[in-house]
N, C-alpha and C. Protein backbone atom coordinates (compact mmCIF):
# COMPACT_ATOMS: atom_id res chain seq x y z
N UNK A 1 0.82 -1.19 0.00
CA UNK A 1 0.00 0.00 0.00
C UNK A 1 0.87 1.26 0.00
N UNK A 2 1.79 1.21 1.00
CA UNK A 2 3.19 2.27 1.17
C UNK A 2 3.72 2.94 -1.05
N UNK A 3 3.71 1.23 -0.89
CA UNK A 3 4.38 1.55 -2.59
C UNK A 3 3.54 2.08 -3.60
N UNK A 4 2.34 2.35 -3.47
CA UNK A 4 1.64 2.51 -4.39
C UNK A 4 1.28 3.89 -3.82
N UNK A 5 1.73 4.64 -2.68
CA UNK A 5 1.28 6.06 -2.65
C UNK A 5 2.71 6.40 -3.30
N UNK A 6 3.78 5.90 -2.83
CA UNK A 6 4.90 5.98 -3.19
C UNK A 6 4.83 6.44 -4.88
N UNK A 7 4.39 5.66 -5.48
CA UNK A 7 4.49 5.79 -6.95
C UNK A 7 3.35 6.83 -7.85
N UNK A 8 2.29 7.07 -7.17
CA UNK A 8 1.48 7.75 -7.27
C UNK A 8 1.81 9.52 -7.36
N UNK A 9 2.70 9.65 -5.75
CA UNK A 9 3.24 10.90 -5.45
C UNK A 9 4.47 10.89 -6.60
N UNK A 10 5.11 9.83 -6.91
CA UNK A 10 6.32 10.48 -8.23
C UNK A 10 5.86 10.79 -9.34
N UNK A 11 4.38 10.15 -9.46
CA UNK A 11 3.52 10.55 -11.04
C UNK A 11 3.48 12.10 -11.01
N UNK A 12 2.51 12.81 -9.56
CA UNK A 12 1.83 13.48 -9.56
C UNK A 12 3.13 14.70 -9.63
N UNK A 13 4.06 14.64 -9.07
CA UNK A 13 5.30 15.19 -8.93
C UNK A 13 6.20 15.75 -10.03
N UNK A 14 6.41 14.96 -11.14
CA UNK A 14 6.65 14.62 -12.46
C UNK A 14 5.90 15.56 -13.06
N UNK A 15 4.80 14.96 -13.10
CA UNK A 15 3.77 15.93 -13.82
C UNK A 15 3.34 17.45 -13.83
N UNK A 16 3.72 17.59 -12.44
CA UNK A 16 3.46 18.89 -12.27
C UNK A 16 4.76 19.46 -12.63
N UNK A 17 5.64 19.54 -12.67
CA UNK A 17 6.86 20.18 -13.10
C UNK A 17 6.95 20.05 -14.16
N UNK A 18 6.07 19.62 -15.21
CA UNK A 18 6.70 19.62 -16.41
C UNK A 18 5.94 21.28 -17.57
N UNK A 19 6.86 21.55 -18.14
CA UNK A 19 6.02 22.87 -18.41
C UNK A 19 5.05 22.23 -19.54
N UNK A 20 4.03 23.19 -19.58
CA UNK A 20 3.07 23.20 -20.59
C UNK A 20 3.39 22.97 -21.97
N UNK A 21 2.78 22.85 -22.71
CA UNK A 21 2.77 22.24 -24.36
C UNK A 21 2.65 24.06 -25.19
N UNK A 22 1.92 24.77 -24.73
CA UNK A 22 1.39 25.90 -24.91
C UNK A 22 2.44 26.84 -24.75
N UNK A 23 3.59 26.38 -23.60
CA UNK A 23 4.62 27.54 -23.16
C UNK A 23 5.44 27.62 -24.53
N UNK A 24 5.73 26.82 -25.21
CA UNK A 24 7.05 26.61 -26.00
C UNK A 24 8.56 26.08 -25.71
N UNK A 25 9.00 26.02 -26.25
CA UNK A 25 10.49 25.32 -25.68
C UNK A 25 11.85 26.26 -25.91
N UNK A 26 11.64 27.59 -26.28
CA UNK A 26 12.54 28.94 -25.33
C UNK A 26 12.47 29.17 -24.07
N UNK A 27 13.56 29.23 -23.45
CA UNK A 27 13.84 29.60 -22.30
C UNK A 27 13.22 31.02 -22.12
N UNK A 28 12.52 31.24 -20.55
CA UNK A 28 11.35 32.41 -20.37
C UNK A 28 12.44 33.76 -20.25
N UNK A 29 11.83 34.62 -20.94
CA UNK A 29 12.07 35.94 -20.56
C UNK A 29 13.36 36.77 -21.33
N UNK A 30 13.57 35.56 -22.64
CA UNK A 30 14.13 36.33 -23.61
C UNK A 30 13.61 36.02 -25.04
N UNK A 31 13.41 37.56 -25.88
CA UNK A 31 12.65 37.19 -26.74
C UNK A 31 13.14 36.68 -27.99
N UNK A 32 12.31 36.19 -29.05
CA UNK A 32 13.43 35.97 -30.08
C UNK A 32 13.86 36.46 -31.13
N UNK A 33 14.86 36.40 -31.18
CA UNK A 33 16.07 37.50 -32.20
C UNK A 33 16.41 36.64 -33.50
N UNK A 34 16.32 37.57 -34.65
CA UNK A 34 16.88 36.92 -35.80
C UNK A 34 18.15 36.63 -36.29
N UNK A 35 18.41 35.54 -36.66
CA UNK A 35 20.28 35.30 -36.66
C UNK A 35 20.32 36.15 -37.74
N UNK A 36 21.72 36.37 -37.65
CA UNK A 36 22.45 37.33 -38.48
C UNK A 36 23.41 36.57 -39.33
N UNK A 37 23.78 36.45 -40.04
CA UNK A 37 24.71 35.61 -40.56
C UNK A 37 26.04 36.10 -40.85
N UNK A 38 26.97 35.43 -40.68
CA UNK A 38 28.32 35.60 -40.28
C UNK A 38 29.09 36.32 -41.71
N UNK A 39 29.60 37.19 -41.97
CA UNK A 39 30.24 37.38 -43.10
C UNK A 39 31.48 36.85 -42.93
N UNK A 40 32.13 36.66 -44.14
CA UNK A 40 33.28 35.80 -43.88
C UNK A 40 34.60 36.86 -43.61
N UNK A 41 35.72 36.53 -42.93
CA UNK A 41 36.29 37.24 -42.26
C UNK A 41 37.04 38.53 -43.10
N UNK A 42 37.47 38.43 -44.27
CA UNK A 42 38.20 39.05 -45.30
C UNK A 42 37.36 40.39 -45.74
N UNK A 43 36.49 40.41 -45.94
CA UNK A 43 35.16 41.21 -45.83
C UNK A 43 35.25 41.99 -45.27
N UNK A 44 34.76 41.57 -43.85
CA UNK A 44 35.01 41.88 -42.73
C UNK A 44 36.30 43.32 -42.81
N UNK A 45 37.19 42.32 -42.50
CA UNK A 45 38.60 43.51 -43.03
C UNK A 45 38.87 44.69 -43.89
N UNK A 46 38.13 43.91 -45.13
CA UNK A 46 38.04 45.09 -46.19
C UNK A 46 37.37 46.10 -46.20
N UNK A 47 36.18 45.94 -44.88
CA UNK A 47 34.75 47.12 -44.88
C UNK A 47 35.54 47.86 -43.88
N UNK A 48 36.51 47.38 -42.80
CA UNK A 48 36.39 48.28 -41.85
C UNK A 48 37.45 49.14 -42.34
N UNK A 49 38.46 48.63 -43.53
CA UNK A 49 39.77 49.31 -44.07
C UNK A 49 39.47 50.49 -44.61
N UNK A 50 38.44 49.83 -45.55
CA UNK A 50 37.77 51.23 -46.22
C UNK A 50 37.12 52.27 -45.67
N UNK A 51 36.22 51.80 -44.23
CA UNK A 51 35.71 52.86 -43.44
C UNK A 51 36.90 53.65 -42.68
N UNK A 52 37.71 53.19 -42.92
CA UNK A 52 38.62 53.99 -41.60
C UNK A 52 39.54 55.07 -42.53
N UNK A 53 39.85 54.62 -43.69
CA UNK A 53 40.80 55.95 -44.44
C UNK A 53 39.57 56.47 -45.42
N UNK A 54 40.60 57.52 -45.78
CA UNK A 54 39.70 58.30 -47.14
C UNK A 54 40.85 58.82 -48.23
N UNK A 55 40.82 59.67 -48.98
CA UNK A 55 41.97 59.33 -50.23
C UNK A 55 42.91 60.44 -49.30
N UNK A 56 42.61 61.09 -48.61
CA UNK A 56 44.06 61.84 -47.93
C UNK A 56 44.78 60.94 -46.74
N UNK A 57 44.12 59.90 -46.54
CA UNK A 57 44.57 58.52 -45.10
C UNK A 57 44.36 59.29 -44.05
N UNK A 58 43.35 60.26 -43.57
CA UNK A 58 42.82 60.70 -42.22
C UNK A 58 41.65 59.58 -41.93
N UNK A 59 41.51 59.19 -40.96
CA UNK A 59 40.42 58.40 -40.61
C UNK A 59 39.59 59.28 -40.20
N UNK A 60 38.30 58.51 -40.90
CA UNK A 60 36.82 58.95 -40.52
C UNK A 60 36.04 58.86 -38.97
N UNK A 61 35.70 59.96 -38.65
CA UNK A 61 35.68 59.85 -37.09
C UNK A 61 34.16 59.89 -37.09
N UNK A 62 33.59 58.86 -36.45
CA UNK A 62 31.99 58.91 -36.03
C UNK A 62 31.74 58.39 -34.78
N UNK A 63 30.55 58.93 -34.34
CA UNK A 63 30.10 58.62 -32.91
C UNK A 63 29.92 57.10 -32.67
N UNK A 64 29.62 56.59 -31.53
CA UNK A 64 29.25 55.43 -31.55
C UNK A 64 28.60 55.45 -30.60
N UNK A 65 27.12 54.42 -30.81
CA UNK A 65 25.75 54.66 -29.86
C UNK A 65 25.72 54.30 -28.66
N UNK A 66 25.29 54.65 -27.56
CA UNK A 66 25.85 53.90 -26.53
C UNK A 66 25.05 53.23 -26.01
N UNK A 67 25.27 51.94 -25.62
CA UNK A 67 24.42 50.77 -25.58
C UNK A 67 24.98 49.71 -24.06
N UNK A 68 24.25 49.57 -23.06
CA UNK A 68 24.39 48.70 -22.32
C UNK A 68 25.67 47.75 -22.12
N UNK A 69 25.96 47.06 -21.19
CA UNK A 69 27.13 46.37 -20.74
C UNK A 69 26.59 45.27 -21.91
N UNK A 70 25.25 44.94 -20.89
CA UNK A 70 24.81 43.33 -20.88
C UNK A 70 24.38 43.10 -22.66
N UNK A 71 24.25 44.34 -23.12
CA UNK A 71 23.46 44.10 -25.01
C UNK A 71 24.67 43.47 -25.11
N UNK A 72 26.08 43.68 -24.76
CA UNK A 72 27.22 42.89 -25.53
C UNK A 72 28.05 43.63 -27.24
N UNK A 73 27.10 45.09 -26.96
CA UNK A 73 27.28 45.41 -28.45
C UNK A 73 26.35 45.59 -29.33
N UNK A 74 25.57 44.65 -29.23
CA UNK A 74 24.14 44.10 -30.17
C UNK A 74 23.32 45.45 -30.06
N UNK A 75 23.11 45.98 -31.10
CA UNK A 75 22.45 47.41 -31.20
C UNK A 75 21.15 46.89 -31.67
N UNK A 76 20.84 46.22 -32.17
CA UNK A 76 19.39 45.31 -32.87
C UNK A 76 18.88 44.60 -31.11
N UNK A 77 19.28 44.33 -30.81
CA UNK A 77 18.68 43.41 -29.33
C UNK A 77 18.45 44.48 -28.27
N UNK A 78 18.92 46.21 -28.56
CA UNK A 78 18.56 46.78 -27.57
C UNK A 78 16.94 47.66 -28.13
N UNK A 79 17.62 47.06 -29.48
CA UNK A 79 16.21 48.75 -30.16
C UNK A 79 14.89 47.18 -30.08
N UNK A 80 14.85 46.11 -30.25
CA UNK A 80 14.13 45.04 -29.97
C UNK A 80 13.40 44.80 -29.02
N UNK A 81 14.52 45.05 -27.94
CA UNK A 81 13.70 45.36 -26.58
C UNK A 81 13.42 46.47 -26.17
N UNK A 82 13.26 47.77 -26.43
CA UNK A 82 12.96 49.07 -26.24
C UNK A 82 11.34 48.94 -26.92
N UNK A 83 11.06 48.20 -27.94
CA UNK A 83 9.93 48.11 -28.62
C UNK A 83 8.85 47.48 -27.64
N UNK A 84 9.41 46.54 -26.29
CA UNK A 84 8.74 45.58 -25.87
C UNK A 84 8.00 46.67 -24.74
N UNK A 85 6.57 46.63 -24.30
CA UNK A 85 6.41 47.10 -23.20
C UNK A 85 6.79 47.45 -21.98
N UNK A 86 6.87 48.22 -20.94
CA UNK A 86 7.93 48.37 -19.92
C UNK A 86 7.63 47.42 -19.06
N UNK A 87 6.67 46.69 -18.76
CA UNK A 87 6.68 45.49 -17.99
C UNK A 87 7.64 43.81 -18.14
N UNK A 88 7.25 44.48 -19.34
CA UNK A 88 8.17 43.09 -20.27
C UNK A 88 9.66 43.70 -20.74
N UNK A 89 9.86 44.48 -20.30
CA UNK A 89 11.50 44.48 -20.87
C UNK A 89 12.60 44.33 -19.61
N UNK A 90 13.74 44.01 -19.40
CA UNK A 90 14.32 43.28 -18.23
C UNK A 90 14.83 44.61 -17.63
N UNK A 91 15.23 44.15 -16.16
CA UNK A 91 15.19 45.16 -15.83
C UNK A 91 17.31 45.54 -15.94
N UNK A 92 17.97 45.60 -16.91
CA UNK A 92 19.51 46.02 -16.56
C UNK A 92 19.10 46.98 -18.20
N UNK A 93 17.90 46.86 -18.89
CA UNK A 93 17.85 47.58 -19.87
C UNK A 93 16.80 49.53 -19.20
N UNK A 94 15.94 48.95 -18.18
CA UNK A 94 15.39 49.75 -17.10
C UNK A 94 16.37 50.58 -16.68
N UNK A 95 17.37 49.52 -15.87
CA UNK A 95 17.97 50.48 -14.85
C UNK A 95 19.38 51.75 -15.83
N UNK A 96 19.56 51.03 -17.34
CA UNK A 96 20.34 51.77 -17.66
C UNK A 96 19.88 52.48 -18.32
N UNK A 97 18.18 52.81 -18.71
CA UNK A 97 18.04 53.67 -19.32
C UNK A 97 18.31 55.19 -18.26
N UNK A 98 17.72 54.91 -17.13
CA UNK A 98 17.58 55.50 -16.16
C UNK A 98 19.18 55.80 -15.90
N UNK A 99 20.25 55.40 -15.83
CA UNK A 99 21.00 55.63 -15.50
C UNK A 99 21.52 57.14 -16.78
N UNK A 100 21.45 56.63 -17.60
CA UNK A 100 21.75 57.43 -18.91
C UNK A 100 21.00 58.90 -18.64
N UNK A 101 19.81 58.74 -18.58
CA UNK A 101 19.02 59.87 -18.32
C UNK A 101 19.77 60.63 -16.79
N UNK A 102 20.35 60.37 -15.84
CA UNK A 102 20.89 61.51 -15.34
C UNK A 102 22.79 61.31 -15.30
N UNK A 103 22.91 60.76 -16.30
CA UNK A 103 24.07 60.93 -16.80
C UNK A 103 24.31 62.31 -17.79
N UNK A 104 23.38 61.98 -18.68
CA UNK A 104 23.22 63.16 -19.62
C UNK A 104 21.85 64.74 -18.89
N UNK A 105 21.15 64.16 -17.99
CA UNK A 105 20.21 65.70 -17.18
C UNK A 105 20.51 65.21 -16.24
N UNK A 106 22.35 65.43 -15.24
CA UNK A 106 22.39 65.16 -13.65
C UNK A 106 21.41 66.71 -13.43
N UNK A 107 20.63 65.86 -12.15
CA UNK A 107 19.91 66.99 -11.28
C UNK A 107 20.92 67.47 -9.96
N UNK A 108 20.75 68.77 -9.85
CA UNK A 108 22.07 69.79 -9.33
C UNK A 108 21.69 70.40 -8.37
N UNK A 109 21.70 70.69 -7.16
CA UNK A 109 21.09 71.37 -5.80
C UNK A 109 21.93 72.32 -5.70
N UNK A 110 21.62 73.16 -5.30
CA UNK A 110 22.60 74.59 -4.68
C UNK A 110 23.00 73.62 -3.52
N UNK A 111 24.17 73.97 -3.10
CA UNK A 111 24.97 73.84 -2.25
C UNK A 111 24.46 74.68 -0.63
N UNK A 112 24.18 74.13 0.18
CA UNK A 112 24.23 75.59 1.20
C UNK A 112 25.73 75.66 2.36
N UNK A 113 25.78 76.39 2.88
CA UNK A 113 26.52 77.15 3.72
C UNK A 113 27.17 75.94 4.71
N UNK A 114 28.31 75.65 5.07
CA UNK A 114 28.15 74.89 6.18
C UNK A 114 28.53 75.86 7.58
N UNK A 115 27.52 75.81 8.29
CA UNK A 115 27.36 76.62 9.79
C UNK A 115 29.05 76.26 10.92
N UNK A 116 29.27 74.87 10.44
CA UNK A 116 30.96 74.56 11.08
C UNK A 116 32.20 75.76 10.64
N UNK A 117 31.74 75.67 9.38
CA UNK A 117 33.03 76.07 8.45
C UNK A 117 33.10 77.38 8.56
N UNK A 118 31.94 77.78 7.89
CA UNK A 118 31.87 79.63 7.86
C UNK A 118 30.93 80.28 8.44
N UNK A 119 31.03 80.92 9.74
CA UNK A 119 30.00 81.56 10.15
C UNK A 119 29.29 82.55 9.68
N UNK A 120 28.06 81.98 9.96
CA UNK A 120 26.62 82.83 9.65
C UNK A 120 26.49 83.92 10.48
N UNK A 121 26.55 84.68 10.27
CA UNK A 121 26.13 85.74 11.27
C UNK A 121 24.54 86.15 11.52
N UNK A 122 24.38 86.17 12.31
CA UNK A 122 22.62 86.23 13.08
C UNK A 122 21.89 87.40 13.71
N UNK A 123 20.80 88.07 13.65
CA UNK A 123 20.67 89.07 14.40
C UNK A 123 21.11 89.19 16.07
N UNK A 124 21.01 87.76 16.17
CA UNK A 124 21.12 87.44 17.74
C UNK A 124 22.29 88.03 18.75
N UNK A 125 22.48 88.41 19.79
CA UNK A 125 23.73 89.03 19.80
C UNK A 125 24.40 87.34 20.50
N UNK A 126 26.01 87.47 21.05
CA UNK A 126 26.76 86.43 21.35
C UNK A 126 25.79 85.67 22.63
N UNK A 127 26.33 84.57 22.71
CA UNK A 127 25.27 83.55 24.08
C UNK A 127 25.87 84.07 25.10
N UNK A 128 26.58 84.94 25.32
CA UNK A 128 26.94 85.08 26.54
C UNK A 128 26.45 86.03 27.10
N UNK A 129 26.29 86.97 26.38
CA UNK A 129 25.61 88.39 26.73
C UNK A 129 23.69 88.03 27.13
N UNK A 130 23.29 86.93 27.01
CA UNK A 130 22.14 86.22 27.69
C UNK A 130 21.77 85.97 28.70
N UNK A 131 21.25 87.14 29.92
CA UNK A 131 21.31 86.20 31.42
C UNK A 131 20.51 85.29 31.38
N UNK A 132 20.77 84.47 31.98
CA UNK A 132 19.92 83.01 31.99
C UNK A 132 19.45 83.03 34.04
């Protein structure tokens, strides 16, 4: 009797851990991206040779976008997920948008006075002149 709850509870156990038919078989919470295909390496070489001189051999100077640790580079996987709702997009793409935004508008407080350093002067006259 022991063995047969025994085997019952590994069915029910089993079963429940197994994901749904409906979920798909991607791993949750990244979406999917289109491969890119590899150009072959020589190419490669020749595009960036040509981008970098011009007929006087000064190299061409351009910005470059700035994009997350975790994108890896991947400028298509950040504008991909920027498209996705803010609930659904992870949060190191969140926290760096946010970071960016007061990188480029830091918010700036006036400074005030420190009362240690430099005295304020007060209508009040000195504490001593106070009978108590």
């Amino acid at each position: 009797m022991i063995s047969l709850y025994l085997i019952f509870a590994l069915l029910v156990a089993t079963s429940v851990c197994q994901r749904p038919s409906y979920a798909g078989s991607r791993p949750i919470g990244y979406p999917a991206l289109e491969e890119i295909p590899e150009e072959p390496t020589s190419a490669r070489v020749d595009s960036k040779m040509a981008l970098g001189t011009t007929t006087m051999s000064t190299p061409i100077r351009t910005t470059t976008v700035r994009l997350p640790i975790e994108a890896l580079g991947d400028r298509r996987l950040v504008e991909t997920l920027l498209k996705l709702p803010l609930d659904k997009q992870p949060f190191w793409l969140l926290n760096w948008k946010k970071l960016e935004d007061n990188r480029t508008k830091p918010k700036t407080y006036p400074l005030k006075a420190n009362s240690y350093l430099h005295h304020i002067p007060t209508s009040h006259p000195r504490p001593g002149l106070y009978p108590y």
